[in-house]
PDB file of N, CA and C in Angstrom:
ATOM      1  N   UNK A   1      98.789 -21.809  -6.909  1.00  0.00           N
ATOM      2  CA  UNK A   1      97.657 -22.464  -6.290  1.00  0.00           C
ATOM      3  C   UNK A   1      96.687 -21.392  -5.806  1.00  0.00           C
ATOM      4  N   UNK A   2      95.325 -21.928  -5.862  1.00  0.00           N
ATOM      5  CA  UNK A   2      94.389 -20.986  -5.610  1.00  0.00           C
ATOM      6  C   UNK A   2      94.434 -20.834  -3.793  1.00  0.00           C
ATOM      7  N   UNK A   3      93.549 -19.644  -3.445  1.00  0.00           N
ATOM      8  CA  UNK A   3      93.163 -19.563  -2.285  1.00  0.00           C
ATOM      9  C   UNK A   3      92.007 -19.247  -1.615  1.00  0.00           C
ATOM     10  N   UNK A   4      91.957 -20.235  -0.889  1.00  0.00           N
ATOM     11  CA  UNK A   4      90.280 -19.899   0.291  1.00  0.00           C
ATOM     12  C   UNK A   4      90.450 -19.097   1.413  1.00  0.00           C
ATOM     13  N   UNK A   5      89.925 -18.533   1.799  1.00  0.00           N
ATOM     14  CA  UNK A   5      89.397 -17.699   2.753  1.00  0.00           C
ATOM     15  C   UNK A   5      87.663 -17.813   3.827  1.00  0.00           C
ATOM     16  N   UNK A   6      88.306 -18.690   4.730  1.00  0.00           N
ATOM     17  CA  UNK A   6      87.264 -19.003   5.613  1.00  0.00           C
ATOM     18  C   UNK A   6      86.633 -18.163   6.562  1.00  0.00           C
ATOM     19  N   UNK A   7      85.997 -17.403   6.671  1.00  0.00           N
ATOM     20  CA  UNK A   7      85.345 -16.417   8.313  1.00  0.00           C
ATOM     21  C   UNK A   7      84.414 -17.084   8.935  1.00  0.00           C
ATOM     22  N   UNK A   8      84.331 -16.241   9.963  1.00  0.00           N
ATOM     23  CA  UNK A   8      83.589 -16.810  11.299  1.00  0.00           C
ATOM     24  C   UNK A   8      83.917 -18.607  11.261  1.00  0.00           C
ATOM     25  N   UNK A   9      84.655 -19.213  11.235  1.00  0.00           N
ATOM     26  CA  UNK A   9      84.798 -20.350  11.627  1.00  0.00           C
ATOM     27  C   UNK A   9      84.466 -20.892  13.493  1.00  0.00           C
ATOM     28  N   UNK A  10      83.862 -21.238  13.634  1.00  0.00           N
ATOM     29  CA  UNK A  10      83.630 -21.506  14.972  1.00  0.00           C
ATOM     30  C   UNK A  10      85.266 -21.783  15.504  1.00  0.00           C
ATOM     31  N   UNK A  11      85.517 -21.321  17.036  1.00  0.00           N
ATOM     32  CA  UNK A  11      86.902 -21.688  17.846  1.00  0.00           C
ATOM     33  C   UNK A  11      86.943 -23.198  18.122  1.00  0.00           C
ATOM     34  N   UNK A  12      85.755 -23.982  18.117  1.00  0.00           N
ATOM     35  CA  UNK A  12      85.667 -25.370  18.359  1.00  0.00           C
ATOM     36  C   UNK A  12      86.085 -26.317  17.711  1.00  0.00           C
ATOM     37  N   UNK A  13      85.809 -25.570  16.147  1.00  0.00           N
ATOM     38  CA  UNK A  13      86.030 -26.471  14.732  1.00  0.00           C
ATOM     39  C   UNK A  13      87.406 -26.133  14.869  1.00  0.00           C
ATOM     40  N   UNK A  14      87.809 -25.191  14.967  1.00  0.00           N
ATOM     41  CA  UNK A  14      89.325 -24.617  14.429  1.00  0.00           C
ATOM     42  C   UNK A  14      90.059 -25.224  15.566  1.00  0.00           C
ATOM     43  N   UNK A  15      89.756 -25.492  16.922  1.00  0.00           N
ATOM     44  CA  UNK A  15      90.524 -26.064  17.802  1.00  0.00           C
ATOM     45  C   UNK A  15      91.007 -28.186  17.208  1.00  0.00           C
ATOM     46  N   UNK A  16      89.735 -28.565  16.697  1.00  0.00           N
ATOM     47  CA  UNK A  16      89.591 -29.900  16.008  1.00  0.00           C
ATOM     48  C   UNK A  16      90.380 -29.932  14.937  1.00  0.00           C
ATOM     49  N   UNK A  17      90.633 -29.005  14.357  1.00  0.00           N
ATOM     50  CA  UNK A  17      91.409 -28.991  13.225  1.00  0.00           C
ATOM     51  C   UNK A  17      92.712 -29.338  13.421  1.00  0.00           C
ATOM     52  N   UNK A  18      93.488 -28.097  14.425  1.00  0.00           N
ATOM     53  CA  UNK A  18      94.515 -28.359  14.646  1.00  0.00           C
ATOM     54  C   UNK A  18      94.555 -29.564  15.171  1.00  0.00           C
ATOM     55  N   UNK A  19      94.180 -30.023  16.308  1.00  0.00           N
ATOM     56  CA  UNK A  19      94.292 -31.465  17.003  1.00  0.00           C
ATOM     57  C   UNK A  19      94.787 -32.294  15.906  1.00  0.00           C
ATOM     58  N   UNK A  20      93.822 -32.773  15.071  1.00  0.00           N
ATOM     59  CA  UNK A  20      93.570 -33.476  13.633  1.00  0.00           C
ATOM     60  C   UNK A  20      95.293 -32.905  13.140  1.00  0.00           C
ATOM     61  N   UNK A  21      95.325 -31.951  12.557  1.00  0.00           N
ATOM     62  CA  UNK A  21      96.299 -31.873  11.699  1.00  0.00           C
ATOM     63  C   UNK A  21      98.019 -31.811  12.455  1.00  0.00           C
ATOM     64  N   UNK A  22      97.729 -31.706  14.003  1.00  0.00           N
ATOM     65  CA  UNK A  22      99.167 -32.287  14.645  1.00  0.00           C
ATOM     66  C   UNK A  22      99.427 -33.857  14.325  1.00  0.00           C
ATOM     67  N   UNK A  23      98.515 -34.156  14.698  1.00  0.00           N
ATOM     68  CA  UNK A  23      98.211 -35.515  15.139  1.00  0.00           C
ATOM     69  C   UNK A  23      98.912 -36.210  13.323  1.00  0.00           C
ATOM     70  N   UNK A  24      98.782 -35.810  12.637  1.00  0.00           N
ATOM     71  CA  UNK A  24      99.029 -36.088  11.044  1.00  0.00           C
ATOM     72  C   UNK A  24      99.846 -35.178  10.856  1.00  0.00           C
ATOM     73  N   UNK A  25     100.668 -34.399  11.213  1.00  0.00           N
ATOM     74  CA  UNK A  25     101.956 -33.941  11.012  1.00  0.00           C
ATOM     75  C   UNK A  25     101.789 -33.233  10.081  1.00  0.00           C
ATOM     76  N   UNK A  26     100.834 -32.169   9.967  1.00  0.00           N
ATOM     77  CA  UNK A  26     100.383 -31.085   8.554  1.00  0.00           C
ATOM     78  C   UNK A  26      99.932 -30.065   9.849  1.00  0.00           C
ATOM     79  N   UNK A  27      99.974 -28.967   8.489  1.00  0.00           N
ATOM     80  CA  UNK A  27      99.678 -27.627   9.451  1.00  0.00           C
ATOM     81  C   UNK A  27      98.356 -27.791   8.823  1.00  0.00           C
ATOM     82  N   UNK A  28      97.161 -26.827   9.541  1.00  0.00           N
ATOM     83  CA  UNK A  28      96.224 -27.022   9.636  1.00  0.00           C
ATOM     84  C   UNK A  28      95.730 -26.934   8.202  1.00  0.00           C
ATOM     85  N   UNK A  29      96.093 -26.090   6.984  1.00  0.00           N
ATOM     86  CA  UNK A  29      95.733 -25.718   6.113  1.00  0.00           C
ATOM     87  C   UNK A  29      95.679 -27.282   4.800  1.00  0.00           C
ATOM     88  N   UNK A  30      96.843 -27.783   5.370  1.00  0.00           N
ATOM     89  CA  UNK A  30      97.556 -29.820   4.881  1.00  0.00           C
ATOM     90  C   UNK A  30      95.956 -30.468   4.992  1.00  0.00           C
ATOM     91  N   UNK A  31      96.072 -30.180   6.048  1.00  0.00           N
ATOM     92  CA  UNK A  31      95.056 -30.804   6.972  1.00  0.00           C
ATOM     93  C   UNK A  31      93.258 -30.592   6.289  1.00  0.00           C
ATOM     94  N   UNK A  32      93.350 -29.478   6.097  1.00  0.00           N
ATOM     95  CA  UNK A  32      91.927 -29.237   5.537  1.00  0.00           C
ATOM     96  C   UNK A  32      91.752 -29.757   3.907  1.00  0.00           C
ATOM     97  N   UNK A  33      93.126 -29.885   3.569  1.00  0.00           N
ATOM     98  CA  UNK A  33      93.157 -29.568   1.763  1.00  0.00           C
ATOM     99  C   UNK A  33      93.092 -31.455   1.618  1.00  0.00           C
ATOM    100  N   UNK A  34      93.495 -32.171   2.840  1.00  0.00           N
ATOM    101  CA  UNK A  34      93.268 -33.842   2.703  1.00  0.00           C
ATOM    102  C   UNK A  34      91.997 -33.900   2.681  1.00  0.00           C
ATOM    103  N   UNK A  35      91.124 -33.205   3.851  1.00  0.00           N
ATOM    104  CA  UNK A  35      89.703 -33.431   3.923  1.00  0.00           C
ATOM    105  C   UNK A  35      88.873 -33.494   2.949  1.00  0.00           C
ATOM    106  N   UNK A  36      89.028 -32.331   2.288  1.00  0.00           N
ATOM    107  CA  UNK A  36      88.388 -32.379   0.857  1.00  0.00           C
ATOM    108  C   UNK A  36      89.177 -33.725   0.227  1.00  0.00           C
ATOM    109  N   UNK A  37      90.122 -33.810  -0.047  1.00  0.00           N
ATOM    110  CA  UNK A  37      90.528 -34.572  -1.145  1.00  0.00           C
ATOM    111  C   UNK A  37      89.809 -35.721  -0.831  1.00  0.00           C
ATOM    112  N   UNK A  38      89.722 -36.199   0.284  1.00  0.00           N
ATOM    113  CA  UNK A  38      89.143 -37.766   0.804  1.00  0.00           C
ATOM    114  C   UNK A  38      87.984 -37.411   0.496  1.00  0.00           C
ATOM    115  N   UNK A  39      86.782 -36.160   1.126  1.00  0.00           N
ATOM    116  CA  UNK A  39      85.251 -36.126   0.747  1.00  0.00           C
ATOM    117  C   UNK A  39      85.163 -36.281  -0.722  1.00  0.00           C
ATOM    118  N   UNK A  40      85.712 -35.459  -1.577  1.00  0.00           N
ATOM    119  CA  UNK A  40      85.961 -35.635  -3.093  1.00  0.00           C
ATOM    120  C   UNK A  40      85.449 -37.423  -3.886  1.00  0.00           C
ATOM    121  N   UNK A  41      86.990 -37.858  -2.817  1.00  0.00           N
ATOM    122  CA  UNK A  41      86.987 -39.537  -3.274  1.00  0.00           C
ATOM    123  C   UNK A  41      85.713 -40.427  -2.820  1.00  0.00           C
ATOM    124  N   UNK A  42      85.190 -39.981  -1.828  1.00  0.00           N
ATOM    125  CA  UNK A  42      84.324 -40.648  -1.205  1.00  0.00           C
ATOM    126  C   UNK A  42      82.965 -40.376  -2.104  1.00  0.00           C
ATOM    127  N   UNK A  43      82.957 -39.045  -2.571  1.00  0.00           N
ATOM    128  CA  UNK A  43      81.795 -39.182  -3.588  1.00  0.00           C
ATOM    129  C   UNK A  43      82.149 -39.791  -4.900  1.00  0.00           C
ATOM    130  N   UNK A  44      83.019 -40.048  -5.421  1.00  0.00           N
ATOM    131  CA  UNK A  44      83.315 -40.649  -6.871  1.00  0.00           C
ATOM    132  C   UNK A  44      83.417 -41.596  -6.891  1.00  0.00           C
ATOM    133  N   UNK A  45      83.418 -42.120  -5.363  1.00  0.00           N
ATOM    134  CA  UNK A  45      83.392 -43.888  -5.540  1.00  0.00           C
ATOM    135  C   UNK A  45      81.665 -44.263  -5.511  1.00  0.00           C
ATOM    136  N   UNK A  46      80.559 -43.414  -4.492  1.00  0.00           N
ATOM    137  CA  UNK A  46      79.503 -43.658  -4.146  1.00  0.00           C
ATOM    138  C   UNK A  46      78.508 -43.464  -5.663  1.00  0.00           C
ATOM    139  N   UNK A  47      79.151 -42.571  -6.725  1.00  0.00           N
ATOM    140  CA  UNK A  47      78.459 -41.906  -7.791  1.00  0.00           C
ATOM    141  C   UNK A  47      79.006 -43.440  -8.590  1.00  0.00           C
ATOM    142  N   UNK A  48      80.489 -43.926  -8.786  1.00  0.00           N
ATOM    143  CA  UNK A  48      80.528 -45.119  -9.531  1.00  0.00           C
ATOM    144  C   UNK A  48      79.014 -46.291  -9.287  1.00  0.00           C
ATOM    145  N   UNK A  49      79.239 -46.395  -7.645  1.00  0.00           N
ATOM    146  CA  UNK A  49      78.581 -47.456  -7.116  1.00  0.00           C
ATOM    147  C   UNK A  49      76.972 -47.433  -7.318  1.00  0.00           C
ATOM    148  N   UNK A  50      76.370 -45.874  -7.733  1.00  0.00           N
ATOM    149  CA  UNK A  50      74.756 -45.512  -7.887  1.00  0.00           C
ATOM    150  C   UNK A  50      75.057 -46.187  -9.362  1.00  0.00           C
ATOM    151  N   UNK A  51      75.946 -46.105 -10.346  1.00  0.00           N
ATOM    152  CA  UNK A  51      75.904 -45.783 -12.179  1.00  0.00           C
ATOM    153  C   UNK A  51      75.871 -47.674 -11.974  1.00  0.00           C
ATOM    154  N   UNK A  52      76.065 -48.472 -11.121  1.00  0.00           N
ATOM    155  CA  UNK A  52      76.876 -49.797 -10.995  1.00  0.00           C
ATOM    156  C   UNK A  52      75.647 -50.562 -10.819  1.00  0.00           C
ATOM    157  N   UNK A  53      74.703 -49.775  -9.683  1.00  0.00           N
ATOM    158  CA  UNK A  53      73.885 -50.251  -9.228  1.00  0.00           C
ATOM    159  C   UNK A  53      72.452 -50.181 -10.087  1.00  0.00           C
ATOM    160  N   UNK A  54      72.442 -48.792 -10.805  1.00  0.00           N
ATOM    161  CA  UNK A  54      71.378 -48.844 -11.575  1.00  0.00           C
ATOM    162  C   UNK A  54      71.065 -49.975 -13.453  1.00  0.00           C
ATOM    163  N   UNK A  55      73.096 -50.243 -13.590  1.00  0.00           N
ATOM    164  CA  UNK A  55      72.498 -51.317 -14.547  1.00  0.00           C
ATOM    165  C   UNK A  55      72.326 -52.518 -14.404  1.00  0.00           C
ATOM    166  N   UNK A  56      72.725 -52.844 -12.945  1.00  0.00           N
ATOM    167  CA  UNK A  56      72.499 -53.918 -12.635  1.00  0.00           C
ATOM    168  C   UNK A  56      70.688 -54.491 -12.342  1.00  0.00           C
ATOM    169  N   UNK A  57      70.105 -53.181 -11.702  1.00  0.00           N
ATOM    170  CA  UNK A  57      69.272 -53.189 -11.371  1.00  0.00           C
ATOM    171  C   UNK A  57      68.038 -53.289 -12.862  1.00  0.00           C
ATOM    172  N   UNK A  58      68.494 -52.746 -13.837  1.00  0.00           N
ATOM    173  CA  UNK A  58      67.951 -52.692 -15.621  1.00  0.00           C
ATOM    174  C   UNK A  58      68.541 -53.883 -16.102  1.00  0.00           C
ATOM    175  N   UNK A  59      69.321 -54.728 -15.668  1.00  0.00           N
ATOM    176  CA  UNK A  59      69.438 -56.353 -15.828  1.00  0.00           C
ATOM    177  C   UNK A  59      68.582 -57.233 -15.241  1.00  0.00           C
ATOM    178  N   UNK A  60      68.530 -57.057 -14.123  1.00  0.00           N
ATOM    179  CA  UNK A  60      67.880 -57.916 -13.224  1.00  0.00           C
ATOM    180  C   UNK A  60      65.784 -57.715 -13.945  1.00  0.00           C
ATOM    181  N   UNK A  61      65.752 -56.468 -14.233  1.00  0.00           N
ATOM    182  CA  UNK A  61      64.439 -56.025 -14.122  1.00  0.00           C
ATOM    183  C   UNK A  61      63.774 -56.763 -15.579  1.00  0.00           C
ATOM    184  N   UNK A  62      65.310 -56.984 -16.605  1.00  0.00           N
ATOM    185  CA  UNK A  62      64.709 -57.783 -18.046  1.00  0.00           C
ATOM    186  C   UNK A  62      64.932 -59.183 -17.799  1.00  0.00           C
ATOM    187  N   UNK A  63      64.594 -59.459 -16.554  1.00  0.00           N
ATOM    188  CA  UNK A  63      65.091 -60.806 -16.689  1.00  0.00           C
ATOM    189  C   UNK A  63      65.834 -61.914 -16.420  1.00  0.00           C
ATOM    190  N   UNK A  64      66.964 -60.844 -16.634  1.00  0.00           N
ATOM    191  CA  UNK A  64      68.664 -61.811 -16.783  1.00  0.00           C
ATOM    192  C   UNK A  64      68.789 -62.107 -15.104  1.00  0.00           C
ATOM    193  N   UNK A  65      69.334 -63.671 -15.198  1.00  0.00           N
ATOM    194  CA  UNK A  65      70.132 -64.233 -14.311  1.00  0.00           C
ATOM    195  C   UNK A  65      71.584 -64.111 -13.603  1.00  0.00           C
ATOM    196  N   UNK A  66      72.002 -63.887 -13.051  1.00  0.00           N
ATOM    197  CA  UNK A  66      73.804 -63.862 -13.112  1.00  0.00           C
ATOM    198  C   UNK A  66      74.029 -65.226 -12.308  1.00  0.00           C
ATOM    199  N   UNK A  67      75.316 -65.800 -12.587  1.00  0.00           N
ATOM    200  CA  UNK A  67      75.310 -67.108 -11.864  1.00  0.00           C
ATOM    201  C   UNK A  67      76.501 -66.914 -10.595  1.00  0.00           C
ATOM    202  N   UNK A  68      76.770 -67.367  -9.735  1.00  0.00           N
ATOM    203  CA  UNK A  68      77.878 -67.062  -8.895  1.00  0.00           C
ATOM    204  C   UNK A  68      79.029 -67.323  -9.179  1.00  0.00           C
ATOM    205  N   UNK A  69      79.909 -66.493  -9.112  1.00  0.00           N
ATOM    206  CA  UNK A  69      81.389 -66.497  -9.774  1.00  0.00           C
ATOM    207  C   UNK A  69      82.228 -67.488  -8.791  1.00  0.00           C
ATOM    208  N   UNK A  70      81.826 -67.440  -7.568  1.00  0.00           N
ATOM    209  CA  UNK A  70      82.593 -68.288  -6.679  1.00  0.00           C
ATOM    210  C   UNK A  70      82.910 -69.676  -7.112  1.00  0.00           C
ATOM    211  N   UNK A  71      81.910 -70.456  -7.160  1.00  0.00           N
ATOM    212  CA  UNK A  71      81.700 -71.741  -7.929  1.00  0.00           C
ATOM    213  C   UNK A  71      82.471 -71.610  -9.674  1.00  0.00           C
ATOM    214  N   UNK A  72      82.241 -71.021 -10.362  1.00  0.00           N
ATOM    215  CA  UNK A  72      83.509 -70.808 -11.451  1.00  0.00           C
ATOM    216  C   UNK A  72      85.208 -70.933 -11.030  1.00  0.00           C
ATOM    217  N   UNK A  73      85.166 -70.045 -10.256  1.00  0.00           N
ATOM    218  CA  UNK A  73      86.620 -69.692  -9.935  1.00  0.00           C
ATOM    219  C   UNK A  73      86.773 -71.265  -9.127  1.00  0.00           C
ATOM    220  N   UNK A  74      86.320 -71.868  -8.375  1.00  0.00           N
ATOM    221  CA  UNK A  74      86.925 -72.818  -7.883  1.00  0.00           C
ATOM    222  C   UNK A  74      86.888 -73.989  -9.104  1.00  0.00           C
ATOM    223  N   UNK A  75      86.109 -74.382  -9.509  1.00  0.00           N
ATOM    224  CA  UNK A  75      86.091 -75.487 -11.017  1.00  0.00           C
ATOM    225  C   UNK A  75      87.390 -74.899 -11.706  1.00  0.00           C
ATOM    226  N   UNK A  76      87.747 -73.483 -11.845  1.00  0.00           N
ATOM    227  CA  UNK A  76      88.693 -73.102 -12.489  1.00  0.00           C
ATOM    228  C   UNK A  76      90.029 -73.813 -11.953  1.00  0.00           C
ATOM    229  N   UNK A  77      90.252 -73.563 -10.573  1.00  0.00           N
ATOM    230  CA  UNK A  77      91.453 -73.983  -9.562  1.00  0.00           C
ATOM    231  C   UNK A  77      91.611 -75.450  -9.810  1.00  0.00           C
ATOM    232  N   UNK A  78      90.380 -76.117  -9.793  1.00  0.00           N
ATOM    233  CA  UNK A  78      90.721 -77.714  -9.952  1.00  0.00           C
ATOM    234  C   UNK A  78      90.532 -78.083 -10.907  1.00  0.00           C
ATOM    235  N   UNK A  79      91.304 -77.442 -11.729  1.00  0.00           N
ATOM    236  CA  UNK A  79      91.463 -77.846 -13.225  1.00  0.00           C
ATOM    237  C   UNK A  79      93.392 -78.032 -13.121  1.00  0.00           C
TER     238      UNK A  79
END
C-alpha cells in the first residue's frame, strides 16, 4: 500500500481526528483513509446524479412527457 505524508497539519485538526477515530475504534490513519473513501463516494453519486439530471433535462426540453409511476404501480397491485 501506498503512503501519504501530511506536514504542518494544524494541532486542532489532528486533535479532531483522533476524537473522530477513537470514537470509531480506528487509529487515526483508519480514520482518515474512511474519510476519503466516503468523500470519494459522495462525489460518484453527485457526478451519477449531474449525468441523470442532464438527460432528463434534454427530455423534458424535446418535449417528452413522463407520466407518474405511482398511479401505475398501484393499478398494478389491484390487479
Amino acid at each position: 500500500m501506498s503512503e501519504i505524508l501530511l506536514l504542518d497539519v494544524p494541532e486542532s485538526l489532528l486533535d479532531r481526528l483522533r476524537v473522530r477515530a477513537r470514537h470509531h475504534q480506528r487509529s487515526v490513519e483508519g480514520e482518515v483513509l474512511t474519510i476519503l473513501e466516503d468523500v470519494f463516494a459522495v462525489e460518484e453519486r453527485l457526478d451519477r446524479l449531474i449525468v441523470a439530471r442532464a438527460v432528463h433535462n434534454r427530455l423534458v426540453a424535446s418535449g417528452r412527457t413522463f407520466s407518474d409511476s405511482v398511479e401505475l404501480f398501484r393499478e398494478d397491485r389491484a390487479r
